[in-house]
N, C-alpha and C. Protein backbone atom coordinates (compact mmCIF):
# COMPACT_ATOMS: atom_id res chain seq x y z
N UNK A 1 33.77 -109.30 153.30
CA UNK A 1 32.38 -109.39 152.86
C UNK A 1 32.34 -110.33 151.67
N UNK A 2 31.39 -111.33 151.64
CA UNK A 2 31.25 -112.07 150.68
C UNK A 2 30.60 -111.24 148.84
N UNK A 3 31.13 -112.02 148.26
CA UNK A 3 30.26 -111.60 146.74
C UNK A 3 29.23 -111.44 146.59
N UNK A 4 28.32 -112.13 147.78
CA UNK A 4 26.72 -112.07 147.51
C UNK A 4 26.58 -111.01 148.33
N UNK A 5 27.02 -110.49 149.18
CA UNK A 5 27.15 -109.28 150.20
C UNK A 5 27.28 -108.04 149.46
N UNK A 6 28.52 -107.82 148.77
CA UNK A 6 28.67 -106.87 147.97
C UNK A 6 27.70 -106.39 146.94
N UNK A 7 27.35 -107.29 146.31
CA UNK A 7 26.42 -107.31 145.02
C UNK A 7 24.88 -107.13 145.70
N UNK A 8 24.82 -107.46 146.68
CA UNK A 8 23.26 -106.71 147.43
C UNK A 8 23.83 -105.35 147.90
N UNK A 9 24.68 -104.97 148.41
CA UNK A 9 25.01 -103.79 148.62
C UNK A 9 24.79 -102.97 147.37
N UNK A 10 25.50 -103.22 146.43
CA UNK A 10 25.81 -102.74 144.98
C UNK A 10 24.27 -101.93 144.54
N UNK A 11 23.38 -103.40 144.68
CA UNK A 11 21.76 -103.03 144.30
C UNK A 11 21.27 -102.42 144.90
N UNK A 12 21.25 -102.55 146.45
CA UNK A 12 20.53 -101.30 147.39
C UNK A 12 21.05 -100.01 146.82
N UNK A 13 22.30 -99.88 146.47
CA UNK A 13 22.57 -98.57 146.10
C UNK A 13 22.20 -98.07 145.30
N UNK A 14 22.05 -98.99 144.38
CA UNK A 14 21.45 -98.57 142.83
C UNK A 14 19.89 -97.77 142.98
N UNK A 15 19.54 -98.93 143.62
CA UNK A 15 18.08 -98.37 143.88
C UNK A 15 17.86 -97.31 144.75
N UNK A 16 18.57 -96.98 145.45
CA UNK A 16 18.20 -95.77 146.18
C UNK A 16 18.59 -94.42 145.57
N UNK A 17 19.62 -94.55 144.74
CA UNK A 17 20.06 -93.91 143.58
C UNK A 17 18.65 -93.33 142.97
N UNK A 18 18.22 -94.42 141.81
CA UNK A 18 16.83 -94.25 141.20
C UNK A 18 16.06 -94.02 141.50
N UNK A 19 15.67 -94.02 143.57
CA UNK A 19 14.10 -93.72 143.45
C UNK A 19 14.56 -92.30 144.03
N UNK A 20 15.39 -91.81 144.65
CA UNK A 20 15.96 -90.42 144.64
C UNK A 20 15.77 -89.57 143.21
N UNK A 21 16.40 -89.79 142.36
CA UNK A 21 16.26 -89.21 141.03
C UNK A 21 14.96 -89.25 140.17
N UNK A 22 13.79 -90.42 141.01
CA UNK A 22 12.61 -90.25 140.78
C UNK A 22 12.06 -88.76 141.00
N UNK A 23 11.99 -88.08 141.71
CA UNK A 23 11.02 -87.06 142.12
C UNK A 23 12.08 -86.04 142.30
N UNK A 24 12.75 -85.78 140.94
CA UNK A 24 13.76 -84.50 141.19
C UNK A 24 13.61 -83.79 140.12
N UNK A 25 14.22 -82.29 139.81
CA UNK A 25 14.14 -81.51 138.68
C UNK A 25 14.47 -82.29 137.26
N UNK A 26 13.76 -82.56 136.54
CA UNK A 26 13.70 -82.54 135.21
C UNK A 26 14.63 -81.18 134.14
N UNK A 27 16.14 -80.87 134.43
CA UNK A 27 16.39 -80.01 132.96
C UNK A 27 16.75 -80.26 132.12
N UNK A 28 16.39 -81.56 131.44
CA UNK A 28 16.89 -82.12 130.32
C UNK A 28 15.78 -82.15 129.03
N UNK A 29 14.70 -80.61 129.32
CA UNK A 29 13.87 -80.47 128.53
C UNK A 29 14.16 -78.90 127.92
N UNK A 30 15.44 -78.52 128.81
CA UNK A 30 15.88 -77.59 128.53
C UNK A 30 15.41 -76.39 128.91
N UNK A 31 15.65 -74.86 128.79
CA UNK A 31 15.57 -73.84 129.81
C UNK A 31 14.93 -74.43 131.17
N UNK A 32 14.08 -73.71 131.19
CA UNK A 32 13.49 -73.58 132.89
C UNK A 32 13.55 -75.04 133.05
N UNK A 33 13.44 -76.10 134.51
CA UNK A 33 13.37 -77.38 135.09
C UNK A 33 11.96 -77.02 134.90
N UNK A 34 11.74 -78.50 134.87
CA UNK A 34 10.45 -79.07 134.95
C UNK A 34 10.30 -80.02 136.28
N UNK A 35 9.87 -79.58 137.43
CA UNK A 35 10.10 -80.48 138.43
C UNK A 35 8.55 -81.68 138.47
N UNK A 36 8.84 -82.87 138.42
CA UNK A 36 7.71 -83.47 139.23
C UNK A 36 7.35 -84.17 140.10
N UNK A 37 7.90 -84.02 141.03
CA UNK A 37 7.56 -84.18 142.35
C UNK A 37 7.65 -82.76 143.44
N UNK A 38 8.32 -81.95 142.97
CA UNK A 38 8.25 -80.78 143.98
C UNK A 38 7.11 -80.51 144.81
N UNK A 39 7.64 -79.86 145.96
CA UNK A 39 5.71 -79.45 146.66
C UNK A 39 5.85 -78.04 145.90
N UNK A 40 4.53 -78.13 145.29
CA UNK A 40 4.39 -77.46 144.64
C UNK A 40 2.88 -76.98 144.70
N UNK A 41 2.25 -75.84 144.64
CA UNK A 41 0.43 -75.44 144.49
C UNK A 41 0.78 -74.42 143.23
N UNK A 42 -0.70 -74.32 143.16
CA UNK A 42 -0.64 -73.22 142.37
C UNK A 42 -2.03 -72.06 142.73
N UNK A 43 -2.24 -71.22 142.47
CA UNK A 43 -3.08 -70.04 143.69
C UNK A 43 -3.18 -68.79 142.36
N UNK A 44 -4.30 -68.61 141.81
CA UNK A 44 -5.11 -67.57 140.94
C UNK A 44 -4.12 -67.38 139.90
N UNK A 45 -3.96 -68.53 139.18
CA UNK A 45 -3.06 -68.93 138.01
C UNK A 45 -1.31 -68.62 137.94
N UNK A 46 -0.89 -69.01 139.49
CA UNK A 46 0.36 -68.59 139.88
C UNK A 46 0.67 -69.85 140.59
N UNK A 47 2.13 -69.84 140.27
CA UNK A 47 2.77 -71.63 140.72
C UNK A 47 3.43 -71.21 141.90
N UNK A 48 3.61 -71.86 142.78
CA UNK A 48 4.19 -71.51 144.18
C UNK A 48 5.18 -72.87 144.62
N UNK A 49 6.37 -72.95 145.00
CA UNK A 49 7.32 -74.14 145.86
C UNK A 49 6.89 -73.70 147.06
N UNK A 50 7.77 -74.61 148.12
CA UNK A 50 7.63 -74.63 148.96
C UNK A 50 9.27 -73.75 149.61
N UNK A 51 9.26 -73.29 150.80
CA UNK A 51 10.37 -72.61 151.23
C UNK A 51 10.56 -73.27 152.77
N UNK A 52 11.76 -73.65 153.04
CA UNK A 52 11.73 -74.14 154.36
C UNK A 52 12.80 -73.52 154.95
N UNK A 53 12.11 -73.36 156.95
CA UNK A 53 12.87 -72.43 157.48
C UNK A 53 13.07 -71.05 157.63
N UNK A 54 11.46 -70.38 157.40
CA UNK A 54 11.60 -69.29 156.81
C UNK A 54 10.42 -69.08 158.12
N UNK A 55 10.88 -67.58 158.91
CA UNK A 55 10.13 -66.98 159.92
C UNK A 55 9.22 -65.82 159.42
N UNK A 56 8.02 -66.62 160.02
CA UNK A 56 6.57 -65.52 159.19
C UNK A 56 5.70 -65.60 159.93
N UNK A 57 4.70 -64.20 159.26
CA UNK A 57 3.12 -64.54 160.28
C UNK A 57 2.35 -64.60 158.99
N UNK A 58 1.57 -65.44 159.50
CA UNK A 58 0.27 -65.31 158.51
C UNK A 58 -0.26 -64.30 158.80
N UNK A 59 -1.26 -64.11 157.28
CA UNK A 59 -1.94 -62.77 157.36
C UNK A 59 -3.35 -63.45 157.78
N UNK A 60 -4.30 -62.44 156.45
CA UNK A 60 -6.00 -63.22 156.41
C UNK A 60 -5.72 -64.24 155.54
N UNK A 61 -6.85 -65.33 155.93
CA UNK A 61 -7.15 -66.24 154.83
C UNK A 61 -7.38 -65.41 152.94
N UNK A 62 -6.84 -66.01 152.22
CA UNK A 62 -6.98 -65.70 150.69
C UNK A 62 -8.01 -66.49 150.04
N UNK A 63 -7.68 -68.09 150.07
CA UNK A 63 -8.90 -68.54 149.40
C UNK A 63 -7.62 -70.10 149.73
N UNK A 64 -8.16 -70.72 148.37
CA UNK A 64 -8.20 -71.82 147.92
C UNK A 64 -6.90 -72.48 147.00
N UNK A 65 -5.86 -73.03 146.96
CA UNK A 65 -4.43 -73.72 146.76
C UNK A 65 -4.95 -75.16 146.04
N UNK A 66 -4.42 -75.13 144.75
CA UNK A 66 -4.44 -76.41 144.19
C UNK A 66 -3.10 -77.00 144.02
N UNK A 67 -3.08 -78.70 144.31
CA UNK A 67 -1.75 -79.15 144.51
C UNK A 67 -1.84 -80.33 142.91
N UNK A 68 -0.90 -79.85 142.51
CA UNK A 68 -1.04 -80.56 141.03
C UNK A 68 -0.78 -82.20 141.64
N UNK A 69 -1.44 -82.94 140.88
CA UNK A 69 -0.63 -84.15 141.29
C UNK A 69 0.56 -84.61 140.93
N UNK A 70 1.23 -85.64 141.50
CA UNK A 70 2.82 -85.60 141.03
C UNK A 70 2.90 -86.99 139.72
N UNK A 71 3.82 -86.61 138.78
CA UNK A 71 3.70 -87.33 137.63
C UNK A 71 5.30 -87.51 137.65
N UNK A 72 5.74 -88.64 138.53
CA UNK A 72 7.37 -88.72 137.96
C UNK A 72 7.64 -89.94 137.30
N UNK A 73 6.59 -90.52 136.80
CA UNK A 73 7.25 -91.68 135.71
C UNK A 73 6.88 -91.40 134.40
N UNK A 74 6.66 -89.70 134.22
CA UNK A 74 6.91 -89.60 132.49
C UNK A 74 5.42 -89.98 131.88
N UNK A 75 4.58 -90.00 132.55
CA UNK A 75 2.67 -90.52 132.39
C UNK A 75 2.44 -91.72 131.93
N UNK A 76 3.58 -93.26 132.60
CA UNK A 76 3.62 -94.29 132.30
C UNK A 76 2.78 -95.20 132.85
N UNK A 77 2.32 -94.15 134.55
CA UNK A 77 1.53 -94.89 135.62
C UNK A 77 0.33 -94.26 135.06
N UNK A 78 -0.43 -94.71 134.82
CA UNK A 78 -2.17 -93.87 134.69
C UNK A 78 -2.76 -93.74 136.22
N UNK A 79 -2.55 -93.98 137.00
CA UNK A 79 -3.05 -94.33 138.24
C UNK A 79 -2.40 -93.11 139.06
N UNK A 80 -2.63 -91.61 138.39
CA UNK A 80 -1.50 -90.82 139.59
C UNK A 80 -2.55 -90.28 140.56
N UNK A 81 -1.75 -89.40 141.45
CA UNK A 81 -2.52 -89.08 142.43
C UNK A 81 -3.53 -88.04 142.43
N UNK A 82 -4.72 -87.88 143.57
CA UNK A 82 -5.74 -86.63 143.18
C UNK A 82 -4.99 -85.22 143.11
N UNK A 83 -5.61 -84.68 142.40
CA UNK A 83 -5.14 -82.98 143.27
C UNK A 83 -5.77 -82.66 144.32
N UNK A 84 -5.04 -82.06 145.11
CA UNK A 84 -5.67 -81.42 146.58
C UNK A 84 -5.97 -79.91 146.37
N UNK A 85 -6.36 -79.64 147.35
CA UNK A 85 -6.54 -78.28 147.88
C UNK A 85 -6.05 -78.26 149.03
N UNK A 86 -5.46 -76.95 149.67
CA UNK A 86 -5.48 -76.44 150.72
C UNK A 86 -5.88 -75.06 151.06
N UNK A 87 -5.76 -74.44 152.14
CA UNK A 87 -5.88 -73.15 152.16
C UNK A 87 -4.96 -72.03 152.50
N UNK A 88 -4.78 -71.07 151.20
CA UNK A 88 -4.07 -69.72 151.51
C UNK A 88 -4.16 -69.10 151.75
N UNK A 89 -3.31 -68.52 152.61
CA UNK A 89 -2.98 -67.00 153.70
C UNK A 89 -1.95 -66.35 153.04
N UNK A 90 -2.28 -64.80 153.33
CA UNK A 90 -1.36 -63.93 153.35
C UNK A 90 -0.22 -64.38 153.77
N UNK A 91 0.80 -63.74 153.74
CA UNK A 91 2.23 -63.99 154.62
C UNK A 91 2.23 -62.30 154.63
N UNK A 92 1.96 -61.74 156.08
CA UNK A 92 2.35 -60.58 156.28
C UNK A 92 3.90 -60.06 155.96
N UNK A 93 3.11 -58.85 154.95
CA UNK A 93 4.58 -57.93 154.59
C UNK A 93 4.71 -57.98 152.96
N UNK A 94 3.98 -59.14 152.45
CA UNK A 94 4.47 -59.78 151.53
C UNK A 94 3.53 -59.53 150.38
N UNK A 95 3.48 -59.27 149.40
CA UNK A 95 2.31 -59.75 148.31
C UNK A 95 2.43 -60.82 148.23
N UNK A 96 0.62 -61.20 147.82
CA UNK A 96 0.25 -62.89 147.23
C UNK A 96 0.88 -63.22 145.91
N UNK A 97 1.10 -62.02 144.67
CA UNK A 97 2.11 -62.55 143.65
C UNK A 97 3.15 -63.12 144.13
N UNK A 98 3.98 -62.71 145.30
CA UNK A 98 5.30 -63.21 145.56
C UNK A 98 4.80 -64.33 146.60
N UNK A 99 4.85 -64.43 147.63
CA UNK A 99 4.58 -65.90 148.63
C UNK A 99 3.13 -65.62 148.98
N UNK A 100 2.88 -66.85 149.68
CA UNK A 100 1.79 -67.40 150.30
C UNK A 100 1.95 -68.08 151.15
N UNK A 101 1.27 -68.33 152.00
CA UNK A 101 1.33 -69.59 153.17
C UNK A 101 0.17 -70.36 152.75
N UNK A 102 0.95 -71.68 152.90
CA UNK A 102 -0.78 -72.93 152.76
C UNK A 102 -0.80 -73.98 153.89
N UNK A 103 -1.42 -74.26 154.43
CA UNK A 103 -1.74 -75.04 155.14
C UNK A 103 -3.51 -75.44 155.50
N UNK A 104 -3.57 -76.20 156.08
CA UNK A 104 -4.91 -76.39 156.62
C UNK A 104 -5.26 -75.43 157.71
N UNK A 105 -4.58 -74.97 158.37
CA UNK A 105 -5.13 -73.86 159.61
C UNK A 105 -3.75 -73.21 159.44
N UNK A 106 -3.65 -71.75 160.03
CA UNK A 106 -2.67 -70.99 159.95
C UNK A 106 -1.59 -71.22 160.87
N UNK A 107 -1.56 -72.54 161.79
CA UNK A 107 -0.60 -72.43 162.48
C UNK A 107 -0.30 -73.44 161.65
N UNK A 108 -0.80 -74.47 160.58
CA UNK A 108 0.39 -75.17 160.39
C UNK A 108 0.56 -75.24 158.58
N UNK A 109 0.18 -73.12 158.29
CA UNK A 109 1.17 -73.06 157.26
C UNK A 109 2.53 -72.94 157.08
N UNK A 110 3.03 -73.34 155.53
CA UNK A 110 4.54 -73.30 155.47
C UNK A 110 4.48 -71.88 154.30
N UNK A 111 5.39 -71.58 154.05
CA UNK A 111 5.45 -70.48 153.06
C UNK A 111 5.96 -70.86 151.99
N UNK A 112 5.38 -70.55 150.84
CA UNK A 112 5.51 -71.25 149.10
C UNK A 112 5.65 -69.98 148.59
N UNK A 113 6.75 -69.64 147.34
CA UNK A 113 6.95 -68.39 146.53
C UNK A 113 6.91 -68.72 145.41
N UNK A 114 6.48 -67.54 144.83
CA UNK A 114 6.83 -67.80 143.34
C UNK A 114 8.28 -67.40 142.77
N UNK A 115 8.96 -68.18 142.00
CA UNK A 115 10.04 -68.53 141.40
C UNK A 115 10.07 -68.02 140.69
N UNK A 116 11.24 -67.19 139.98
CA UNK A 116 11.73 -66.57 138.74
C UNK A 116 12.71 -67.34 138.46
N UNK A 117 12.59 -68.54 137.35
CA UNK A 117 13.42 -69.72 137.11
C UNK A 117 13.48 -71.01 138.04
N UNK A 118 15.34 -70.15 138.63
CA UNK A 118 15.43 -70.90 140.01
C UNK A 118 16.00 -69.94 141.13
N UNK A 119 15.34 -68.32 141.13
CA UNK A 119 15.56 -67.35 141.96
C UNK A 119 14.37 -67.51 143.08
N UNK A 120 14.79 -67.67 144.10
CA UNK A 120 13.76 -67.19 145.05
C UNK A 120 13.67 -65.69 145.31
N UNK A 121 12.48 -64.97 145.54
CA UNK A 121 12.13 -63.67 145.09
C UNK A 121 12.76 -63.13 146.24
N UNK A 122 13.33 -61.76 146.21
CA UNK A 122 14.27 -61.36 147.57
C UNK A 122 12.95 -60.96 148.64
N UNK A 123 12.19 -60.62 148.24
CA UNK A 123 11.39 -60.42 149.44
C UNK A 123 11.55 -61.80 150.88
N UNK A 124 11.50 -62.97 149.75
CA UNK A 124 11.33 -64.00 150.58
C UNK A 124 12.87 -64.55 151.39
N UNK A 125 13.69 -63.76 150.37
CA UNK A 125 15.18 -64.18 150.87
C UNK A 125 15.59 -63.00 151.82
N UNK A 126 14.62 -62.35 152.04
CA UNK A 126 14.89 -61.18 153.35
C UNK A 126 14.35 -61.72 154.65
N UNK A 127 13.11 -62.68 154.38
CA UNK A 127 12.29 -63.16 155.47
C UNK A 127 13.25 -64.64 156.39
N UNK A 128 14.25 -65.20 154.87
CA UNK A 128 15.33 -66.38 155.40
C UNK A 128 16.64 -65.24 156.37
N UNK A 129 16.46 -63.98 156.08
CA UNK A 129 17.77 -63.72 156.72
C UNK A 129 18.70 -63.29 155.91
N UNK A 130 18.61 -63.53 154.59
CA UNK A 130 19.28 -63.22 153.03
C UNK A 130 19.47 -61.39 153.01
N UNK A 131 19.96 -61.20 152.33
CA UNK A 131 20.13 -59.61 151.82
C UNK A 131 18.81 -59.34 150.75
């Protein structure tokens, strides 16, 4: 491979490096991460991730899911994105303090929990198959 070969290799890497580490946990603010890019809502002043792979039924509709917008250049871009809404459901079995499902219609919610740090709540790690 030539020098000019390598050294574009070199850079693709670099950069895929950086825009990876763009939209990842922040703990260099110390205790809890600060993530900004996570999927993330938040639902009657409660923050919710997202959980993937996880077998559920929706319950009834709850209401209304706000999706913060994502801020991963540190508030350098002024130009970030809207917040959304979607809509939350029960996740049968479950309290709404602990998960939720959001989606636009109930077949194509995913299930979001609330986090203790970086514990997923066992209710929800019973629904993955977890102990």
């Amino acid at each position: 491979m030539s020098s000019t070969g390598r050294i574009a290799g070199a850079l693709l890497a670099a950069a895929m490096v950086m825009s990876a580490a763009a939209c990842t946990a922040d703990s260099s603010s110390g205790g809890e991460e600060s993530a900004s890019c996570v999927n993330r809502f938040t639902y009657q002043d409660r923050s919710y991730r997202d959980v993937a792979n996880v077998d559920f039924t929706v319950g009834k509709k709850l209401g209304i899911a706000t999706k913060p917008p994502c801020d991963d250049t540190g508030g350098q871009d002024k130009s970030e994105e809207p917040v959304t809404t979607e809509t939350a459901y029960e996740v049968d079995g479950i309290s709404p303090e602990v998960a939720i499902a959001i989606g636009a219609t109930p077949e194509e919610a995913a299930v979001f929990a609330a986090y203790s740090g970086s514990e997923l709540p066992p209710e929800v790690e019973k629904l993955l198959g977890g102990s």
